[in-house]
Structure formats: structure tokens, C-alpha cells
N, C-alpha and C. Protein backbone atom coordinates (compact mmCIF):
# COMPACT_ATOMS: atom_id res chain seq x y z
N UNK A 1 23.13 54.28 -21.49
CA UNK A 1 23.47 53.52 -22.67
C UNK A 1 23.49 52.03 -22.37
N UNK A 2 24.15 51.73 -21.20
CA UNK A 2 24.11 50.28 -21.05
C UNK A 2 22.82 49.78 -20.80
N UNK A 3 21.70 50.37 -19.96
CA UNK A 3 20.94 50.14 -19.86
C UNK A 3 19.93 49.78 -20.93
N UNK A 4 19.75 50.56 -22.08
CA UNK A 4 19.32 50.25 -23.22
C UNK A 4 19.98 49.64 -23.83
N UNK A 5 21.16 49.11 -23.90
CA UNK A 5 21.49 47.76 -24.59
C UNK A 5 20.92 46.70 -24.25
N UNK A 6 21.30 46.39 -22.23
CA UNK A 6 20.28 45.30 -21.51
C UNK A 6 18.81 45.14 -22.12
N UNK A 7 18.57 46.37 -21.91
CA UNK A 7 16.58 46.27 -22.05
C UNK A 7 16.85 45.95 -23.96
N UNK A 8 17.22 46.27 -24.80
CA UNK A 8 17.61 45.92 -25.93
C UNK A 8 17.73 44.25 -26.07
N UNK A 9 18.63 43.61 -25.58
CA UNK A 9 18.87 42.40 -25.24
C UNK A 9 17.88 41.42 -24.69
N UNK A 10 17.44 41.63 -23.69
CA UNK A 10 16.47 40.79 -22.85
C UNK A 10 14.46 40.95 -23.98
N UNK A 11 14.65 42.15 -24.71
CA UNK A 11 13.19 42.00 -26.00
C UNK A 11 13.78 41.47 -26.77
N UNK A 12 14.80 41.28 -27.27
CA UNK A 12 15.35 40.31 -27.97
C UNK A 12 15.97 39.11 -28.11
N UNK A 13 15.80 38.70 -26.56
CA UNK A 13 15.88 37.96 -26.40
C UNK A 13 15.30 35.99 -27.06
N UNK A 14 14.03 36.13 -27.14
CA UNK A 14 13.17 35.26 -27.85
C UNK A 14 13.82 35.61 -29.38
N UNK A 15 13.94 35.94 -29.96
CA UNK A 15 14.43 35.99 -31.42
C UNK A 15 15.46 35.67 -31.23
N UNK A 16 16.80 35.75 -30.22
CA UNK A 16 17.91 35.21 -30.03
C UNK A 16 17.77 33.32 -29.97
N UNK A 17 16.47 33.04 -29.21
CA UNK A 17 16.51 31.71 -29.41
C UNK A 17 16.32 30.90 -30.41
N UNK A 18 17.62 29.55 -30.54
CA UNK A 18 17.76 29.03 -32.05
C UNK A 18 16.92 27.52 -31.93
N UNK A 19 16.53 26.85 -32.80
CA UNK A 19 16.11 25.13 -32.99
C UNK A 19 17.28 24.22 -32.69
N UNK A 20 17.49 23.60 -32.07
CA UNK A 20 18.04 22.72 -31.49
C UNK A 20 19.03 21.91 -32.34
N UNK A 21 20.64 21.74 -32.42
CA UNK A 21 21.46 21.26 -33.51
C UNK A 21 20.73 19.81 -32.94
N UNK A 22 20.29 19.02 -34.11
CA UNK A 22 20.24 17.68 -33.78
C UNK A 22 21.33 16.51 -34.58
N UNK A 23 21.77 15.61 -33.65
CA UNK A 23 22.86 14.50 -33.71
C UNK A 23 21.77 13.08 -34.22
N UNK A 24 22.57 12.74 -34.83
CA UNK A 24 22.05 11.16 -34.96
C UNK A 24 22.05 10.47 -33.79
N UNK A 25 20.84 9.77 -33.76
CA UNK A 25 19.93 9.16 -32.13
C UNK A 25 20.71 7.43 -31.95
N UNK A 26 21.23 6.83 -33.53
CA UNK A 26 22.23 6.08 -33.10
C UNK A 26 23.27 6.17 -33.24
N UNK A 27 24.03 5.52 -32.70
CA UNK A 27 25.76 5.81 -32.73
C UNK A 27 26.18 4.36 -33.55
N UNK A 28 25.98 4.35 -35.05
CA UNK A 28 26.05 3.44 -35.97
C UNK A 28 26.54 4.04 -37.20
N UNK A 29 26.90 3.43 -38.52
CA UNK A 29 27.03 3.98 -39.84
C UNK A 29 26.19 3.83 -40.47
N UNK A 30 24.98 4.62 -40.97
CA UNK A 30 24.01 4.56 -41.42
C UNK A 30 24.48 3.76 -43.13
N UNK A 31 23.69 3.01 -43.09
CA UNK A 31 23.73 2.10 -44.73
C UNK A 31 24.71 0.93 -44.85
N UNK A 32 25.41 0.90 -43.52
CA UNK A 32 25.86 0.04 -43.25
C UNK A 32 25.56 -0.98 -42.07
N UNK A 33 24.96 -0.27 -40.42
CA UNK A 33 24.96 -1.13 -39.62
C UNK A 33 23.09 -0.55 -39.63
N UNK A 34 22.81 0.48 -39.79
CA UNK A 34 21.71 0.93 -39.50
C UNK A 34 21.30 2.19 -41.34
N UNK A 35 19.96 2.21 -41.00
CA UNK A 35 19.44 3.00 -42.23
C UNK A 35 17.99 3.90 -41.56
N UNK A 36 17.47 4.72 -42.49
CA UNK A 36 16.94 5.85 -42.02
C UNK A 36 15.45 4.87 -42.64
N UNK A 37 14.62 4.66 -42.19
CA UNK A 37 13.23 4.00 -42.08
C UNK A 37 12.04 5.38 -42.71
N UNK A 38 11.59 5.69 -42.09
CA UNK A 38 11.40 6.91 -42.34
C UNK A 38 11.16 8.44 -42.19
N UNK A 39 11.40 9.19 -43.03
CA UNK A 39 11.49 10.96 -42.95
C UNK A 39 10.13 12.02 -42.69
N UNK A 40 10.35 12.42 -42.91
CA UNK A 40 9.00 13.85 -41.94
C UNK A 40 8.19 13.75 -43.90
N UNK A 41 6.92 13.58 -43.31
CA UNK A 41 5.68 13.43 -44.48
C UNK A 41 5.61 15.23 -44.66
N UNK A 42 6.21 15.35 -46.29
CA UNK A 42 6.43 16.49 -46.77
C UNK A 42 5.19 16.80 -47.16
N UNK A 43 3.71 15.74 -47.59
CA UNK A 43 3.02 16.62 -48.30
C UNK A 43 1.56 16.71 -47.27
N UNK A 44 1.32 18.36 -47.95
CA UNK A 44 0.55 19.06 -46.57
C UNK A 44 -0.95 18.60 -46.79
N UNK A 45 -0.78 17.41 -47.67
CA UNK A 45 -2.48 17.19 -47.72
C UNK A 45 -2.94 15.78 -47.32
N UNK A 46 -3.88 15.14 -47.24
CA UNK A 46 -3.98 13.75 -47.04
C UNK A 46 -2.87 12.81 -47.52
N UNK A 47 -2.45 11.82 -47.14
CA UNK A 47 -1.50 10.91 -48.22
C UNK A 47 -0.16 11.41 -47.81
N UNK A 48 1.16 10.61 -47.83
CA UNK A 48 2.09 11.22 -47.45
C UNK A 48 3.28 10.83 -48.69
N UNK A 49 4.99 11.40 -48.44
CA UNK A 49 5.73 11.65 -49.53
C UNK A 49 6.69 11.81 -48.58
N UNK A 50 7.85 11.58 -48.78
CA UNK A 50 9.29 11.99 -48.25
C UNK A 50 9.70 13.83 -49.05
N UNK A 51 11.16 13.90 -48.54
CA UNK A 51 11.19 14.92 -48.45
C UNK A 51 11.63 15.03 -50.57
N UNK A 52 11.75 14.03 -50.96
CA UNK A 52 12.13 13.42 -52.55
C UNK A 52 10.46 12.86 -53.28
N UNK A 53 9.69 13.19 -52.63
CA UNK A 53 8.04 13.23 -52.99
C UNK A 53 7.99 11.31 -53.01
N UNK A 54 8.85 10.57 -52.65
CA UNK A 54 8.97 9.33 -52.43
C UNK A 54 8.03 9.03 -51.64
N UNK A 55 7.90 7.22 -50.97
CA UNK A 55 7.43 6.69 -50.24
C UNK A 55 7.71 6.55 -48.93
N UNK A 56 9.14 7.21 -48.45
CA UNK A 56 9.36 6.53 -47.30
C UNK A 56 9.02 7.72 -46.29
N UNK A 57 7.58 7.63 -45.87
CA UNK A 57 6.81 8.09 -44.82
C UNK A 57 5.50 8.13 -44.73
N UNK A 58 4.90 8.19 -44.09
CA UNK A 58 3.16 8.37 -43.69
C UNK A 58 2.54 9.43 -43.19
N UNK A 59 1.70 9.47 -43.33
CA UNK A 59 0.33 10.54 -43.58
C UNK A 59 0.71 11.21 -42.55
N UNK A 60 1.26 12.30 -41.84
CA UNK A 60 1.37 13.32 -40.85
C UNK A 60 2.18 12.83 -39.92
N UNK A 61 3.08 12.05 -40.60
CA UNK A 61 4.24 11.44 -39.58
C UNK A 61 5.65 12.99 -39.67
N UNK A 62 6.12 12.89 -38.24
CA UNK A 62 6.83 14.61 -38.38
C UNK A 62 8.43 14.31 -37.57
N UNK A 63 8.49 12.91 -38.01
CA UNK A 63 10.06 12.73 -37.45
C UNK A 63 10.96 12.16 -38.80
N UNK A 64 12.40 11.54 -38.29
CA UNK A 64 13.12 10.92 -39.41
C UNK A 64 12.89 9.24 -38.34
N UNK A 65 12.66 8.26 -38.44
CA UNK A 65 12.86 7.11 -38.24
C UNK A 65 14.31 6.31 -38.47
N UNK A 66 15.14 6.02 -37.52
CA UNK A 66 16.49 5.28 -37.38
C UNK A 66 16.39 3.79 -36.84
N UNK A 67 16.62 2.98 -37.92
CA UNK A 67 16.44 1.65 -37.01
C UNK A 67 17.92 0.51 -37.61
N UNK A 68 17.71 -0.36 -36.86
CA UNK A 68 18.99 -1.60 -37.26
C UNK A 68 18.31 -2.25 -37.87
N UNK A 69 19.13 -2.77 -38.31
CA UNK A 69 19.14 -4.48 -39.63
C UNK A 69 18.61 -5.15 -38.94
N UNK A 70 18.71 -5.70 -37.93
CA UNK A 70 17.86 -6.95 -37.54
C UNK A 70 17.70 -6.64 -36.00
N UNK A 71 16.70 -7.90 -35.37
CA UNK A 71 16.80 -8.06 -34.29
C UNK A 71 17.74 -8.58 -33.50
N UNK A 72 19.02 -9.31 -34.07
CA UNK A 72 20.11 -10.02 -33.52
C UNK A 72 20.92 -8.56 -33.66
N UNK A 73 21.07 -7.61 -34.30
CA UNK A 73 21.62 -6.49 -34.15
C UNK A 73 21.73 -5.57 -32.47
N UNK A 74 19.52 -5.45 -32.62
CA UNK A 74 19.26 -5.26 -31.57
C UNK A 74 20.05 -5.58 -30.11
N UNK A 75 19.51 -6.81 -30.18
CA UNK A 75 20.45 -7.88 -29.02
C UNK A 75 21.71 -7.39 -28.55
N UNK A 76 22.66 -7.26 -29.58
CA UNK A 76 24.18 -7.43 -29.52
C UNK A 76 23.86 -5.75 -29.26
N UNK A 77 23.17 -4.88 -29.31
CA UNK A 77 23.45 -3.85 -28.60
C UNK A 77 23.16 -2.34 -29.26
N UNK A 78 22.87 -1.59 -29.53
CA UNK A 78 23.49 -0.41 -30.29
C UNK A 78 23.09 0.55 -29.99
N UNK A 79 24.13 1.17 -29.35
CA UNK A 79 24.21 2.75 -28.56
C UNK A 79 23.19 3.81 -28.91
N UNK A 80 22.25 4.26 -28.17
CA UNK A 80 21.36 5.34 -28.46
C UNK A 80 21.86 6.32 -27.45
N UNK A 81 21.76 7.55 -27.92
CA UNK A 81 21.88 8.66 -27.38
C UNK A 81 21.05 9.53 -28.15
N UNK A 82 20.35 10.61 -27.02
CA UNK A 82 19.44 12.41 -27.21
C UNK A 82 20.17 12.93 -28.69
N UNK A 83 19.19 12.86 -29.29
CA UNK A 83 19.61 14.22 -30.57
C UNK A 83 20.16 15.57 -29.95
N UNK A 84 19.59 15.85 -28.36
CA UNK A 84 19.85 16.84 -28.47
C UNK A 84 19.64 16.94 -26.87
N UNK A 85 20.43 17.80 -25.99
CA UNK A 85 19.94 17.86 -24.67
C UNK A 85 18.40 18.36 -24.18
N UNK A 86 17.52 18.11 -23.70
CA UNK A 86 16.67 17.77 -23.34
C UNK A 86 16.42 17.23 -22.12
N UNK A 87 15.19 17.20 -21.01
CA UNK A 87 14.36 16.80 -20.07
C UNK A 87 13.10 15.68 -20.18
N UNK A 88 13.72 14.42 -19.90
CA UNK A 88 12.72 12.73 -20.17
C UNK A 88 11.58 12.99 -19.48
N UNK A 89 10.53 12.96 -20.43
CA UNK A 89 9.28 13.33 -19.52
C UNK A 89 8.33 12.30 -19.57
N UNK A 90 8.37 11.41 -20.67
CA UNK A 90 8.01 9.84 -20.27
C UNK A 90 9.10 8.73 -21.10
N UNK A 91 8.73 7.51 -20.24
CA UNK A 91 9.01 6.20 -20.91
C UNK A 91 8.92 5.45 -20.36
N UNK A 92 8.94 4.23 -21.23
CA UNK A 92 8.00 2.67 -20.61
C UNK A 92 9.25 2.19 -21.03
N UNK A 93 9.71 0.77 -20.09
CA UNK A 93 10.45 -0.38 -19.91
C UNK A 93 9.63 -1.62 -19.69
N UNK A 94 9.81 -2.91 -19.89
CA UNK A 94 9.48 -4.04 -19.72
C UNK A 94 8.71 -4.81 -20.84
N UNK A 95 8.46 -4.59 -22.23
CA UNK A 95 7.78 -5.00 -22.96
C UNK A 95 8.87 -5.83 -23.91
N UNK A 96 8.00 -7.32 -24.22
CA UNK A 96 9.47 -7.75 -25.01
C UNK A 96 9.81 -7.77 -26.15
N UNK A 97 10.54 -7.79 -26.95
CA UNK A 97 11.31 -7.61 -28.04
C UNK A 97 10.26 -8.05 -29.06
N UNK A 98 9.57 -7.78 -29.86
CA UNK A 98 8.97 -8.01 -30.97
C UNK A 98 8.70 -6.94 -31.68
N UNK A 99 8.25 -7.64 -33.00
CA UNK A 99 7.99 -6.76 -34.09
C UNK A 99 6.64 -6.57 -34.21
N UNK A 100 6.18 -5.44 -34.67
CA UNK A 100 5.05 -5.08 -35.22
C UNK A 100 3.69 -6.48 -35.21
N UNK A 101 4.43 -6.95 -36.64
CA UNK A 101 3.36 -7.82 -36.87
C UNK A 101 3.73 -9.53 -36.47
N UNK A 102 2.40 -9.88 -35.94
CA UNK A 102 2.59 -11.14 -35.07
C UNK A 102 2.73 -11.00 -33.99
N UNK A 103 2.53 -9.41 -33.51
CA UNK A 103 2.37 -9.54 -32.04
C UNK A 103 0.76 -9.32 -31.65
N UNK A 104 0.72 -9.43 -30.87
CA UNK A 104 -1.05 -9.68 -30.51
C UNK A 104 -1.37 -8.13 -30.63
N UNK A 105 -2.58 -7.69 -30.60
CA UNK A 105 -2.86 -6.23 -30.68
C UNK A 105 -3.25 -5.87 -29.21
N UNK A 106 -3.80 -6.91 -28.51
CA UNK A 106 -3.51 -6.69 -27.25
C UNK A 106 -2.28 -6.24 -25.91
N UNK A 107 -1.15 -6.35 -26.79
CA UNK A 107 -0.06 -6.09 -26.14
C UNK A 107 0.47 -4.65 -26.55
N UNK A 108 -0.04 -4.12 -27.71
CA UNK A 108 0.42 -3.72 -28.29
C UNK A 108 -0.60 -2.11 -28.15
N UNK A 109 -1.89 -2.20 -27.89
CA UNK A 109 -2.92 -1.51 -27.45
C UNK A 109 -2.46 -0.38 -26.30
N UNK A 110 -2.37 1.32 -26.99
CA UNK A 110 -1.96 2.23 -26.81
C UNK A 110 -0.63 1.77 -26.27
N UNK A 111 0.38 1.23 -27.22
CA UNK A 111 1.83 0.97 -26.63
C UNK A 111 2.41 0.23 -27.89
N UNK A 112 1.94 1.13 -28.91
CA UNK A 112 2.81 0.96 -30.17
C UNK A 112 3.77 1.28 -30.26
N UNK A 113 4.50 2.03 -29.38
CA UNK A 113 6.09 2.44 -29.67
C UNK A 113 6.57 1.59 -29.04
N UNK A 114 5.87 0.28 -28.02
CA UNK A 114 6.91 -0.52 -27.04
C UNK A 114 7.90 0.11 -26.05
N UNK A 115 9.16 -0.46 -25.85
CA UNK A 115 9.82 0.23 -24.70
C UNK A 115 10.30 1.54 -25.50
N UNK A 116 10.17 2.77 -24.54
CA UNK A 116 10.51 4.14 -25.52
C UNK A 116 10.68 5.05 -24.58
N UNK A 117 11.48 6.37 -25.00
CA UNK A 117 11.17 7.41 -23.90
C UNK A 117 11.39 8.19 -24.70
N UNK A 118 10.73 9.54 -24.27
CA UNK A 118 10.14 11.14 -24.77
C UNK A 118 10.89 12.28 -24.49
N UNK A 119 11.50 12.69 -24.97
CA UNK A 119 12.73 13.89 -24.43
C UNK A 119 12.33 15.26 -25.14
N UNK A 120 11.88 15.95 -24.13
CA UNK A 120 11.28 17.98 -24.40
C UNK A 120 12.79 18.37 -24.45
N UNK A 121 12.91 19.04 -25.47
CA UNK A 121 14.46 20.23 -25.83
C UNK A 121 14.34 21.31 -25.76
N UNK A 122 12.84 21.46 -25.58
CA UNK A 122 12.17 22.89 -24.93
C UNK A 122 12.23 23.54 -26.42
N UNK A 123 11.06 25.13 -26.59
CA UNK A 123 10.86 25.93 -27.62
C UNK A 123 10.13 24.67 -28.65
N UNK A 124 9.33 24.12 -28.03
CA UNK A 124 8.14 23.00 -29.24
C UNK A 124 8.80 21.96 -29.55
N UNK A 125 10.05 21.45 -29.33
CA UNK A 125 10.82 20.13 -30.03
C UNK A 125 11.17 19.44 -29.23
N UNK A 126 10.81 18.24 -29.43
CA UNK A 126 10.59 16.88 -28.40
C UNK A 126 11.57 15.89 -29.78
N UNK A 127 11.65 14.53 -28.89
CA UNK A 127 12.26 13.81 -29.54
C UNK A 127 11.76 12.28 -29.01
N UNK A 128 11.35 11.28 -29.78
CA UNK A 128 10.76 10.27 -29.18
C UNK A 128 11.38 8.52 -29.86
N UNK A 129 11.82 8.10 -29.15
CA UNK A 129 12.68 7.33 -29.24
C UNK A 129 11.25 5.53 -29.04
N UNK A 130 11.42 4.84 -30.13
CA UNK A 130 10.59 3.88 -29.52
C UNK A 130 11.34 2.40 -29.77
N UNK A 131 10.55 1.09 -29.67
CA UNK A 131 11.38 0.37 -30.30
C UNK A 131 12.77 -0.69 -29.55
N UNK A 132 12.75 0.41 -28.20
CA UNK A 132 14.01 -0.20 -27.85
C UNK A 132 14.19 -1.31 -27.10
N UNK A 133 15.42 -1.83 -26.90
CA UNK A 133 15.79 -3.14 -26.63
C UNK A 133 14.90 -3.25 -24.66
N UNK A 134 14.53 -4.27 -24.36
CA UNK A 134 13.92 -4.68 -23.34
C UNK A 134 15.06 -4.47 -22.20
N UNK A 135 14.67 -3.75 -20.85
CA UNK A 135 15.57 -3.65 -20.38
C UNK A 135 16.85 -2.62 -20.65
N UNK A 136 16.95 -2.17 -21.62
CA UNK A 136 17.94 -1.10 -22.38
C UNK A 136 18.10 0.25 -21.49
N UNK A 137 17.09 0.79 -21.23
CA UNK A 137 16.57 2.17 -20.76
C UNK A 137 17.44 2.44 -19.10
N UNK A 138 18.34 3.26 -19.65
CA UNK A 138 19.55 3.62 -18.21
C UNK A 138 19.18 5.41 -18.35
N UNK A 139 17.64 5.76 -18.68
CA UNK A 139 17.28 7.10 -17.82
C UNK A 139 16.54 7.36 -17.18
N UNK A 140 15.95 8.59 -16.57
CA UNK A 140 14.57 8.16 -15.75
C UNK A 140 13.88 9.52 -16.01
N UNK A 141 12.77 9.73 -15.55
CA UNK A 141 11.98 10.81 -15.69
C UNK A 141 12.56 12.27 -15.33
């Protein structure tokens, strides 16, 4: 009997495994120090839609986007932490603080996320953090 519970258990195992509880990636009050940029592109065809058939996302974009009010925000600091425990399997440090536009495309050439790192939570869900402050990055591979 026990034995067929084990062997019961261990094929059922994979169906026992759940998606990952995910935490907010800053440690801020959203709508107050920080706001949600944008959400996972709901629609399954060319062209994209929030999860409210809105604007705030792009064409096969499959995350939520968290960012601060400004770059003097940046500066003064604001706590990032893992949605979720996970294994850093890349990230870049040393690129400096700018925005999008007005920065050369040369700097910017395959290194559009800027300083960032990549965290596997294992079972297909990764988490990718970009954007961040120069110098910021206290993990490693």
C-alpha cells in the first residue's frame, strides 16, 4: 500500500508542480512613488492591447513593466528585489544612466535593456529586470 501511494506520488508529481507566487519587483507604492508602464500584450494577433484591450503594451510583449517617476528617483535609490526565487543566469553592469531616446543607438545596440539581470524560477518562467541604476547590481551569475 505504501508503496503505491509513493509510486502514486512521484507520477504525480509534475501535476503537483505550481507557477511561481510572484511579488512586486519594486519595493515602492505603486501610483505614488512608482507605476506599472506596461502589462502582458493580451491580443493574440498582430498589434497589441493590455489586459483592458487598452494601450499600455506592445506587440508580443509578455511581462508587466515597473518603473519610477524620474531619474532623480532612480539616483536616490529604489529597492529591487526577485518576484520570485530563482537562479541569475545573465546580467550586464556598467552602462550609464540614460533614457531611451537621445542616447546614441550605438550604445544602445543589442543592449536595450541597459544594466539588467535575468532570473530562471524554473518550469518556463524567467523574470527580467532592465533599466537599472549604474552600478546598482549586488548579484552575480
Amino acid at each position: 500500500m505504501l508503496r503505491a501511494l509513493l509510486l502514486a506520488l512521484v507520477i504525480a508529481s509534475p501535476a503537483l508542480a505550481r507557477d511561481p507566487v510572484l511579488m512586486q519587483p519594486l519595493i515602492c507604492t505603486l501610483g505614488e512613488d512608482c507605476f506599472i508602464l506596461n502589462y502582458v500584450d493580451a491580443d493574440p494577433v498582430p498589434g497589441a492591447a493590455d489586459f483592458t484591450c487598452g494601450p499600455r503594451s506592445y506587440d508580443g510583449h509578455q511581462g508587466t513593466d515597473f518603473a519610477v517617476l524620474s531619474f532623480d528617483a532612480m539616483r536616490a535609490g529604489v529597492p529591487v528585489r526577485p518576484v520570485s526565487p530563482g537562479v541569475v543566469t545573465h546580467l550586464r553592469d556598467g552602462m550609464p544612466d540614460a533614457g531611451m531616446s537621445g542616447t546614441p543607438s550605438e550604445l544602445l545596440a543589442n543592449r536595450d535593456c541597459g544594466n539588467g539581470v535575468l532570473i530562471d524560477h524554473g518550469n518556463g518562467w524567467s523574470s527580467q529586470y532592465c533599466h537599472l541604476k549604474n552600478g546598482s547590481i549586488a548579484v552575480k551569475k
